[in-house]
N, C-alpha and C. Protein backbone atom coordinates (compact mmCIF):
# COMPACT_ATOMS: atom_id res chain seq x y z
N UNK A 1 19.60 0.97 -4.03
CA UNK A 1 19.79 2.36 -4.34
C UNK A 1 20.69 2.95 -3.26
N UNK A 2 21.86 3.77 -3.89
CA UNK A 2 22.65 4.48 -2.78
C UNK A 2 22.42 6.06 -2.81
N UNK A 3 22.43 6.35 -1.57
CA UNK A 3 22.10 8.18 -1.15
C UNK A 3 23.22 8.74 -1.75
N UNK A 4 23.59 9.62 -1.29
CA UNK A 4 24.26 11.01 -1.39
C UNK A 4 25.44 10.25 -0.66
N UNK A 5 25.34 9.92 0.48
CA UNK A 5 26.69 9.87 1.23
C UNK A 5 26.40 8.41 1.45
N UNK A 6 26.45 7.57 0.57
CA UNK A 6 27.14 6.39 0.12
C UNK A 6 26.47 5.42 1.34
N UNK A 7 24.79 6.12 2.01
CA UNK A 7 24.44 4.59 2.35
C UNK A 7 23.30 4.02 2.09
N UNK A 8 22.78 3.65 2.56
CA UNK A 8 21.28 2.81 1.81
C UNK A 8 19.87 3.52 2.40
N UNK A 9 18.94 3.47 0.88
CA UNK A 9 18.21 4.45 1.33
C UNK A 9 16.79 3.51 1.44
N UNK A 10 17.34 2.22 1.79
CA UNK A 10 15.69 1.39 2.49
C UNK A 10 15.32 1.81 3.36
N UNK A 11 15.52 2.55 4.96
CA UNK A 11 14.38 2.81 5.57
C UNK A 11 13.69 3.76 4.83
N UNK A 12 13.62 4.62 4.10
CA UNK A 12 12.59 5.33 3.14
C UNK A 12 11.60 4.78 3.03
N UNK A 13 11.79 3.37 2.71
CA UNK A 13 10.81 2.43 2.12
C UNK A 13 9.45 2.19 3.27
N UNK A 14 10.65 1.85 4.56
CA UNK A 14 9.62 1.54 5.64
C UNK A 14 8.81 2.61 6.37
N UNK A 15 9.48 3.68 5.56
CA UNK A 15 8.48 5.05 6.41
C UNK A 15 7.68 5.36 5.07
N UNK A 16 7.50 4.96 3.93
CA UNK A 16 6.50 5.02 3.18
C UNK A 16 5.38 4.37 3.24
N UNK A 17 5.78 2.71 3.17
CA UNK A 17 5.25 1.85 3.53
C UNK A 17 4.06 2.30 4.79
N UNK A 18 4.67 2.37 5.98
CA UNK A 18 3.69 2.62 6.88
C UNK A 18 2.84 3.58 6.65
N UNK A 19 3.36 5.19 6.02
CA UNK A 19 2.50 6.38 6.23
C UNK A 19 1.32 6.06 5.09
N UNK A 20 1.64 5.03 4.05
CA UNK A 20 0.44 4.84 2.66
C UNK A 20 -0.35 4.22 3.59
N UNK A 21 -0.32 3.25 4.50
CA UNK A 21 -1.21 2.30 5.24
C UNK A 21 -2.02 3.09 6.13
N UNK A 22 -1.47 3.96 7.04
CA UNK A 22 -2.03 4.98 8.02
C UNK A 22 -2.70 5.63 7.27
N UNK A 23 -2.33 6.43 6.49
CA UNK A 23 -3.28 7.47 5.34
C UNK A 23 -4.47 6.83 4.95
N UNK A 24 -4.12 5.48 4.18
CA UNK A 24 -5.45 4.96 2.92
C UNK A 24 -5.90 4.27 4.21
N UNK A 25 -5.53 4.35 5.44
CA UNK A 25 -6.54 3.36 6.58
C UNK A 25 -7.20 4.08 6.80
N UNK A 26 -6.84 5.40 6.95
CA UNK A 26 -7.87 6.51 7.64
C UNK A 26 -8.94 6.87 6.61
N UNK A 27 -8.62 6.80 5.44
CA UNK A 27 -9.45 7.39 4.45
C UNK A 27 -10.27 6.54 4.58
N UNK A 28 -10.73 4.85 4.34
CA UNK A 28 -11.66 4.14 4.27
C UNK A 28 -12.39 4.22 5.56
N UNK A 29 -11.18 4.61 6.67
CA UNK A 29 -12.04 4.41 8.20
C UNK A 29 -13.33 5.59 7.95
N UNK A 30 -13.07 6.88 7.20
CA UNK A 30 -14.01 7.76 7.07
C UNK A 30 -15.08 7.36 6.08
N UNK A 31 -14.50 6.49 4.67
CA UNK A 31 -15.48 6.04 4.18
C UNK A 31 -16.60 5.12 4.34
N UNK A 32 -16.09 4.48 5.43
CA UNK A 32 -17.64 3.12 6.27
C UNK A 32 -17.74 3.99 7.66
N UNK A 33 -18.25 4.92 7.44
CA UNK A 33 -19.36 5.27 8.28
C UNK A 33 -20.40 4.61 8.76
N UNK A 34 -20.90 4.66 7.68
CA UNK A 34 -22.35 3.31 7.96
C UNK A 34 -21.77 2.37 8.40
N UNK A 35 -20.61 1.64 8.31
CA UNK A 35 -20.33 0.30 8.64
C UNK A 35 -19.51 0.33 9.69
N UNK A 36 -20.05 0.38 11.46
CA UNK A 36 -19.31 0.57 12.31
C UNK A 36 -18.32 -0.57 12.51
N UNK A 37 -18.55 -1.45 12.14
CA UNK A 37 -17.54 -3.25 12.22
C UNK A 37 -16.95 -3.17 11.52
N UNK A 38 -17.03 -2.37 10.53
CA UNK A 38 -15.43 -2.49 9.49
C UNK A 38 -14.83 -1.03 10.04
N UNK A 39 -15.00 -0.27 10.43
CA UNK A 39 -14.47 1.06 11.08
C UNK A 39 -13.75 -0.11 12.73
N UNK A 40 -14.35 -0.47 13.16
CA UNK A 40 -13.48 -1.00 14.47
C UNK A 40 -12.67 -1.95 13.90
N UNK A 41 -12.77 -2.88 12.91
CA UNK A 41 -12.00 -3.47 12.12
C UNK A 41 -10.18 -2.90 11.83
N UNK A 42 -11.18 -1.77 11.28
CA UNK A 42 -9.75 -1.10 10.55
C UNK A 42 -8.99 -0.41 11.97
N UNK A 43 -9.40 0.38 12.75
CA UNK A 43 -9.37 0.74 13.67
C UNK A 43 -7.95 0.03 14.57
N UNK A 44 -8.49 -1.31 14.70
CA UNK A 44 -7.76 -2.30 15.73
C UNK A 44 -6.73 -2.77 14.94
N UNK A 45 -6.83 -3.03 13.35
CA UNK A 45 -5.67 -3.82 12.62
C UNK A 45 -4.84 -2.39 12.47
N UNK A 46 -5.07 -1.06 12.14
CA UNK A 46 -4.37 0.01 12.67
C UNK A 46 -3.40 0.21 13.79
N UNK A 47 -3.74 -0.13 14.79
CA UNK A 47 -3.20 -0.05 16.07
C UNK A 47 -2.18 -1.17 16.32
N UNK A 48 -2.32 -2.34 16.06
CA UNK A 48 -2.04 -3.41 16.42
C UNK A 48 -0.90 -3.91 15.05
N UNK A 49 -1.22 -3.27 14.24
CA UNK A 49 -0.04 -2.86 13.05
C UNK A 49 0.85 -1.83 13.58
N UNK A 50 0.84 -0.72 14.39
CA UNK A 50 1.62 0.37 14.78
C UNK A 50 2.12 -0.49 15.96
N UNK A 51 1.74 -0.71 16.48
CA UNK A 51 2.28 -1.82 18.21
C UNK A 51 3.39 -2.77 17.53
N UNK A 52 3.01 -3.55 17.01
CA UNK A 52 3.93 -4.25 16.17
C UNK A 52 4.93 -4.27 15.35
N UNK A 53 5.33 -2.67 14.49
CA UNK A 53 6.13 -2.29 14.28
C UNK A 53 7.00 -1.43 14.85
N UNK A 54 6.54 -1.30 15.97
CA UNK A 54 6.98 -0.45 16.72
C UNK A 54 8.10 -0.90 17.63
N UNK A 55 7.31 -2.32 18.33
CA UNK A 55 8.35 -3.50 18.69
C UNK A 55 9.31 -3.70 17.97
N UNK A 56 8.92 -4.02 16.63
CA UNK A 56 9.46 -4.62 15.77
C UNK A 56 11.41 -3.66 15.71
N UNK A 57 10.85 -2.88 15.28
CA UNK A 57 11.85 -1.40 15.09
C UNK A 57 12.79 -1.39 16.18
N UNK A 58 11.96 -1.05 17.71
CA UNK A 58 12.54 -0.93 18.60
C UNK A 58 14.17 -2.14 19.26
N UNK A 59 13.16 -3.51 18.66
CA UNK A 59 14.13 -4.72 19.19
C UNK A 59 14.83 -4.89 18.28
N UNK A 60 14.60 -4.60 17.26
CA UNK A 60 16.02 -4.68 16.17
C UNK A 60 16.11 -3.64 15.05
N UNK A 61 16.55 -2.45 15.87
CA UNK A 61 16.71 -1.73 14.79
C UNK A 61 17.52 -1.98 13.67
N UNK A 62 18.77 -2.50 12.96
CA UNK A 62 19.44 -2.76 12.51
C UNK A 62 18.66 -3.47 11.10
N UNK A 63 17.08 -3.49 11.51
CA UNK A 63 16.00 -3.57 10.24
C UNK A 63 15.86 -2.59 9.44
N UNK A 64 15.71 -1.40 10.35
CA UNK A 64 15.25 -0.34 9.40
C UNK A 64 16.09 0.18 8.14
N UNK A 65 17.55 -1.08 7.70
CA UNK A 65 18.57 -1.02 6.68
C UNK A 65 18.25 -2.62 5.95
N UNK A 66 17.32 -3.16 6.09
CA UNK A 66 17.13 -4.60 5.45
C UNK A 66 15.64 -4.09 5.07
N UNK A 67 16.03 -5.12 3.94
CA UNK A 67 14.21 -5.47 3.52
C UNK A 67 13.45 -5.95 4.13
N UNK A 68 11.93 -5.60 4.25
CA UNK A 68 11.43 -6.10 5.52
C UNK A 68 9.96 -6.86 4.72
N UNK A 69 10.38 -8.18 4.41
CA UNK A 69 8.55 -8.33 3.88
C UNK A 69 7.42 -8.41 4.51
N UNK A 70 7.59 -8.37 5.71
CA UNK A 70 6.68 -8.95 6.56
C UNK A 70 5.59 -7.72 6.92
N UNK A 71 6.29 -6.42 6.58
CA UNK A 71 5.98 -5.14 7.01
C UNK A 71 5.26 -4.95 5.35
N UNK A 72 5.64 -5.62 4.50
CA UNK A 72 4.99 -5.09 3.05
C UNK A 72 3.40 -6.11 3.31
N UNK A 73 3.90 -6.97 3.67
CA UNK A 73 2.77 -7.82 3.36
C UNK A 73 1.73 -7.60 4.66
N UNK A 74 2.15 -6.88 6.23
CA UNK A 74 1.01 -6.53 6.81
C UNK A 74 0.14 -5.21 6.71
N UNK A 75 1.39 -4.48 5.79
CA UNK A 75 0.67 -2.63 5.49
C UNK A 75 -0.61 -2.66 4.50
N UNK A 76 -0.01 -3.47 3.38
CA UNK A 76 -0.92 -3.58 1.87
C UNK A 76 -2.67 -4.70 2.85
N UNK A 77 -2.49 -5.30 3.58
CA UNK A 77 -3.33 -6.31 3.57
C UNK A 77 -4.88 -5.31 4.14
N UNK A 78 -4.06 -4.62 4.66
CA UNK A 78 -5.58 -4.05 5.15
C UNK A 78 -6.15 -3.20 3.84
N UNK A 79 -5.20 -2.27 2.92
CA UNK A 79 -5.61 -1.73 1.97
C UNK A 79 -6.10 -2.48 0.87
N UNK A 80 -5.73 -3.71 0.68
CA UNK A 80 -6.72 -4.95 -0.05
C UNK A 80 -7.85 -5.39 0.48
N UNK A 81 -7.90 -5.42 1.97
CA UNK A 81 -9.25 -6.01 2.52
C UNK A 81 -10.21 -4.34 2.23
N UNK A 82 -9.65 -3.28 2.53
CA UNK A 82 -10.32 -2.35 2.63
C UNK A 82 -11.37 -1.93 1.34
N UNK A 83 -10.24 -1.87 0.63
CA UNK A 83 -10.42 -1.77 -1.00
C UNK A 83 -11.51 -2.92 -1.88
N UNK A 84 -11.65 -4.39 -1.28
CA UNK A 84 -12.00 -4.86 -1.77
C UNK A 84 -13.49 -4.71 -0.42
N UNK A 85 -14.18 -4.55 0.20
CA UNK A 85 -15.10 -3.64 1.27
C UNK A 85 -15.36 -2.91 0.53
N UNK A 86 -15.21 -1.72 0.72
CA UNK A 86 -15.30 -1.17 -0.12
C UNK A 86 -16.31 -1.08 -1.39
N UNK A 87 -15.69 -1.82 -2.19
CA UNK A 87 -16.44 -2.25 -3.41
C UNK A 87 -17.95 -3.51 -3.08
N UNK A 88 -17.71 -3.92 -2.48
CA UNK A 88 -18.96 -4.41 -1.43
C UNK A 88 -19.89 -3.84 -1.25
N UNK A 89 -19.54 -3.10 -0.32
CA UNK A 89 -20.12 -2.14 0.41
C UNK A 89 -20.73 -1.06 -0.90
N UNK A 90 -20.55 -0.87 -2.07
CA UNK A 90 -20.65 -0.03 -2.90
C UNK A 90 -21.29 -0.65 -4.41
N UNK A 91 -21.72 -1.56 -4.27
CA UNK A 91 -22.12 -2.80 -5.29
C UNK A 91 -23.27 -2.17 -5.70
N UNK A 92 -24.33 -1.91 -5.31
CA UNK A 92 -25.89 -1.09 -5.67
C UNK A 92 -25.76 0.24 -5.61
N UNK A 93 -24.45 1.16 -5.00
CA UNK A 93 -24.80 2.62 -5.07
C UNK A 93 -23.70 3.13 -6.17
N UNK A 94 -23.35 4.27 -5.90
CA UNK A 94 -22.75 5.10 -6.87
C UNK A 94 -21.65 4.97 -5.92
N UNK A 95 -20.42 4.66 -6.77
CA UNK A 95 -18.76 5.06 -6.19
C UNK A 95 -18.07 6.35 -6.27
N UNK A 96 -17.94 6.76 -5.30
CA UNK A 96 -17.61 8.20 -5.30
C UNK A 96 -16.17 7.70 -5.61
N UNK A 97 -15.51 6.68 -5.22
CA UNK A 97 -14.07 7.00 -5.40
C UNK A 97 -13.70 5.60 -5.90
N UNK A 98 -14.67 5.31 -7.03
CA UNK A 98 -14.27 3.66 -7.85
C UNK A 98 -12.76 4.19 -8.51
N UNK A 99 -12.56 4.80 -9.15
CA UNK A 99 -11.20 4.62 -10.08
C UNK A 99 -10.38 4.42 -9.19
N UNK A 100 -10.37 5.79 -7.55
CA UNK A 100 -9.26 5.11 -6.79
C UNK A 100 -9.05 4.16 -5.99
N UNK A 101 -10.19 3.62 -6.13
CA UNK A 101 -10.45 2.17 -5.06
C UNK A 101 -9.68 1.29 -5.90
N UNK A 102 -10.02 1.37 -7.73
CA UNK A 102 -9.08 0.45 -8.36
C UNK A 102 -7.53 0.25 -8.71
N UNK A 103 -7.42 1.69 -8.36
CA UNK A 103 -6.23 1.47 -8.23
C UNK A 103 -5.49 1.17 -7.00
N UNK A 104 -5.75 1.13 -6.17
CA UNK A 104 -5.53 0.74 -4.58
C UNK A 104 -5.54 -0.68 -4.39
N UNK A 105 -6.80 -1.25 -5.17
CA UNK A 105 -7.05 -2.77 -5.32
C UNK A 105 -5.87 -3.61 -6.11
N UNK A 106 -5.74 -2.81 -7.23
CA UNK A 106 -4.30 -3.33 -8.08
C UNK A 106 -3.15 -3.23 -7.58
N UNK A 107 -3.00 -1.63 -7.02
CA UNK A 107 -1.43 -1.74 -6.50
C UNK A 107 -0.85 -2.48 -5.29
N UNK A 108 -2.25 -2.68 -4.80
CA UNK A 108 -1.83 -3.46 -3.20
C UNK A 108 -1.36 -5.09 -3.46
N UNK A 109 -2.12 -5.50 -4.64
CA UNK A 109 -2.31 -6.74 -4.66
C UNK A 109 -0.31 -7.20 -5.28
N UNK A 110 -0.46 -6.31 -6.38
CA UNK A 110 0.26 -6.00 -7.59
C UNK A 110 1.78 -5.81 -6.55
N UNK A 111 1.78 -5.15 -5.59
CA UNK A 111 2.92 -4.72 -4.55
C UNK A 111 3.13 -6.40 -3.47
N UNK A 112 2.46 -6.56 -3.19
CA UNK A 112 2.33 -7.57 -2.01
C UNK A 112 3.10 -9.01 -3.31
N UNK A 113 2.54 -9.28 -4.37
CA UNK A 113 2.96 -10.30 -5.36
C UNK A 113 4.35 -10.29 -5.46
N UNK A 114 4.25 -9.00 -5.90
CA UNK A 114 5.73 -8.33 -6.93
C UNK A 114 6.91 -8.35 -5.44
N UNK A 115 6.57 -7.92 -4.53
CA UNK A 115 7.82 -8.18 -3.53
C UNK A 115 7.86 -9.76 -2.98
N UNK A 116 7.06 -10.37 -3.28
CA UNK A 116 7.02 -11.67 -2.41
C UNK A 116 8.02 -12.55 -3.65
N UNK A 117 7.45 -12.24 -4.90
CA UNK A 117 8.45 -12.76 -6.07
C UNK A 117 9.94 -12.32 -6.19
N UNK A 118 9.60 -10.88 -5.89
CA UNK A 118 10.86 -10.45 -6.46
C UNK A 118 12.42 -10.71 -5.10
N UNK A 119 11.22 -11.09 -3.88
CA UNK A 119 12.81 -11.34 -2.58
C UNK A 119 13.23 -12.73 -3.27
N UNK A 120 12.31 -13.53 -3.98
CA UNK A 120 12.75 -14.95 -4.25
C UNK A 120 13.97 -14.56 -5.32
N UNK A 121 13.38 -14.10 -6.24
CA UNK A 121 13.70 -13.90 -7.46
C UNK A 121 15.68 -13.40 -7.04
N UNK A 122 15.58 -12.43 -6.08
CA UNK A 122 16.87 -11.90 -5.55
C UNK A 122 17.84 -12.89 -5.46
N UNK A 123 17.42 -13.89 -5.03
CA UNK A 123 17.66 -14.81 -3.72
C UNK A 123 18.57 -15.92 -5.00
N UNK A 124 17.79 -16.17 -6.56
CA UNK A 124 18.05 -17.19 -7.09
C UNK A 124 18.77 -16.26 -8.50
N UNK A 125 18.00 -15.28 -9.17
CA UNK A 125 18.76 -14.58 -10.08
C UNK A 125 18.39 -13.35 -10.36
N UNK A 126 19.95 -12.47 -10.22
CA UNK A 126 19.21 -11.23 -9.87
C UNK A 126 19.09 -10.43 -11.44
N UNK A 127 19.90 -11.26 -13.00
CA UNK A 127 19.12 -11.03 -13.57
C UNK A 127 17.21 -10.41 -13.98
N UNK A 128 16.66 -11.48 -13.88
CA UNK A 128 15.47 -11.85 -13.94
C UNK A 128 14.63 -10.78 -12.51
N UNK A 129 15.22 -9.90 -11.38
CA UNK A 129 14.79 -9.12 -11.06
C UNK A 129 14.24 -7.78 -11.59
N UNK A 130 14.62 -7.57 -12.82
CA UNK A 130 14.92 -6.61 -13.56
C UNK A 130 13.28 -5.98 -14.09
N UNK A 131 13.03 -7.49 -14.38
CA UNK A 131 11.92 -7.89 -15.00
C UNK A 131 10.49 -7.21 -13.67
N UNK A 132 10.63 -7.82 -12.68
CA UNK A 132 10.11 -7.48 -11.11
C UNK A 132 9.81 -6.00 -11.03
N UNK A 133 11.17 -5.62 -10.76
CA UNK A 133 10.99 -3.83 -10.22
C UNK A 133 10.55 -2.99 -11.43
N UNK A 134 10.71 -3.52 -12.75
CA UNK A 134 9.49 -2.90 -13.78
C UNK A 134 8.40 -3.34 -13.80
N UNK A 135 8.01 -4.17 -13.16
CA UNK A 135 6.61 -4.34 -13.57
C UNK A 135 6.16 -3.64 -12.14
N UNK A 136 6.67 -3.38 -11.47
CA UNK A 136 6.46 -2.76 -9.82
C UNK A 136 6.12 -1.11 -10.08
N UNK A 137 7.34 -0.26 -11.07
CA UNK A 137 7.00 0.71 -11.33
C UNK A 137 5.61 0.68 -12.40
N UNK A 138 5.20 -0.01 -13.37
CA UNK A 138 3.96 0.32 -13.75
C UNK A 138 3.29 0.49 -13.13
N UNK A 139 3.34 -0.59 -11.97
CA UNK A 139 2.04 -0.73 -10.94
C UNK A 139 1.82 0.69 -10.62
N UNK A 140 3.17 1.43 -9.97
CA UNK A 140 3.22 2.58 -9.56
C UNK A 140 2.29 3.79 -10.59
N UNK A 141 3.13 3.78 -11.74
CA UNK A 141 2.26 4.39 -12.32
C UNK A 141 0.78 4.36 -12.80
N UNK A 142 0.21 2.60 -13.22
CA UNK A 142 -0.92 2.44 -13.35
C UNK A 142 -2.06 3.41 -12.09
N UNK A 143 -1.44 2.77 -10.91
CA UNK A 143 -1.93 3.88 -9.26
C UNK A 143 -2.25 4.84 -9.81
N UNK A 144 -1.18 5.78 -9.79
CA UNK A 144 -0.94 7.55 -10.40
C UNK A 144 -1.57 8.19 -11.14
N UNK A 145 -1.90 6.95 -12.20
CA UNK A 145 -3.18 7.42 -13.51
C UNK A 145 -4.67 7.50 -12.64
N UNK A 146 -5.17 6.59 -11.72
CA UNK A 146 -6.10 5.85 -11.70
C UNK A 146 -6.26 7.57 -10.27
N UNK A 147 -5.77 7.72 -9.61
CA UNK A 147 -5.99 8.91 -9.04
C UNK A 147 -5.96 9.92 -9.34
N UNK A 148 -5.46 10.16 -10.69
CA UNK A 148 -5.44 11.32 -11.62
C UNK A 148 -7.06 11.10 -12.47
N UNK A 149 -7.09 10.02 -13.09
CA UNK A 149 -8.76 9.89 -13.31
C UNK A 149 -9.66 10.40 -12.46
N UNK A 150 -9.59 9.57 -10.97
CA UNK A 150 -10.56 10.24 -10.31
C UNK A 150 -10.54 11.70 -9.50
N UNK A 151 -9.48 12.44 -9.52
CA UNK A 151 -9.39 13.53 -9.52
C UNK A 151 -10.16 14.25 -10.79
N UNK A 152 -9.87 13.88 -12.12
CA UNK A 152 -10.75 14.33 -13.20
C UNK A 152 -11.80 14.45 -12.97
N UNK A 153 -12.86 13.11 -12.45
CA UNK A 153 -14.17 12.99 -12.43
C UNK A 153 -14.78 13.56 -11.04
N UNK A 154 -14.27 13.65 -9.86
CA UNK A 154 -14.80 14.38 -8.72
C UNK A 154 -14.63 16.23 -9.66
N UNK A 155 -13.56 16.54 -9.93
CA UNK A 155 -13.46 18.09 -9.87
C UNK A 155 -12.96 18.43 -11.34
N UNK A 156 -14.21 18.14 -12.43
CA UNK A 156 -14.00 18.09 -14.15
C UNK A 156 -13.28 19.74 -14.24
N UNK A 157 -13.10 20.07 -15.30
CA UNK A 157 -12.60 21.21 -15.61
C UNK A 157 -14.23 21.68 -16.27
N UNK A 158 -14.24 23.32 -15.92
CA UNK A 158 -14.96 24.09 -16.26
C UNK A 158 -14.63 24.72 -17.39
N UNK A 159 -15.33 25.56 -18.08
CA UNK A 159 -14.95 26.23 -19.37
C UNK A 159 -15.65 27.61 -19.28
């Protein structure tokens, strides 16, 4: 994809990338309360994910204009481990936030697949990418629905 003034608009990606991971880290860090080992869990793979990209960035910036999988596949992993905790952790009680846990569970998995295929896929025919970054936007949207559900069911409409 090209900007406005004709240059590339991947670091977008990597400042999305990180802020969905920071955000949905913090949200679960509030949701295991009870569970202080998965709160220091998340906690430390938080930190040590920010340390690391931080390096990362710093020693070669000339990334923040390349695809970076390594950064897709360490952001999503905690929101899959989290997500799938989570549902663990939530097996005998009531899910306050099942629809968006499922969609978190899908898109992470669904994101982490779909880019690991689709750098190959680049690499051999970029035809057959086509195929990739649509099934990437469903994912997107499948997400979108699945937090719009549970927005429905926390705060129904009154009459």
């Amino acid at each position: 994809m090209t900007a406005y003034f004709t240059s590339d608009n991947l670091y977008f990606s990597h400042i999305y990338f990180y802020f969905q991971f920071l955000t949905l880290g913090l949200l679960y860090h509030n949701l295991f309360k009870k569970y202080p080992k998965q709160q220091k869990f998340i906690r430390i793979y938080v930190l040590l994910t920010t340390v690391y990209l931080l390096i990362y960035y710093i020693i070669s910036p000339a990334m923040w204009f390349k695809f970076n999988l390594t950064e897709i596949i360490i952001t999503n992993y905690l929101l899959i481990v989290c997500s799938l905790m989570y549902n663990y952790n939530t097996l005998s009680k009531r899910r306050l936030l099942g629809y968006f846990n499922i969609g978190v569970t899908s898109y992470s998995i669904l994101c982490c697949s779909l880019f690991l295929y689709g750098n190959v896929m680049a690499k051999v025919d970029l035809s057959a990418a086509i195929y990739v970054w649509t099934l990437h936007f469903l994912a997107i949207i499948f997400f979108q629905i699945m937090i719009f559900v549970q927005l429905i069911k926390l705060f129904p409409f009154r009459k």
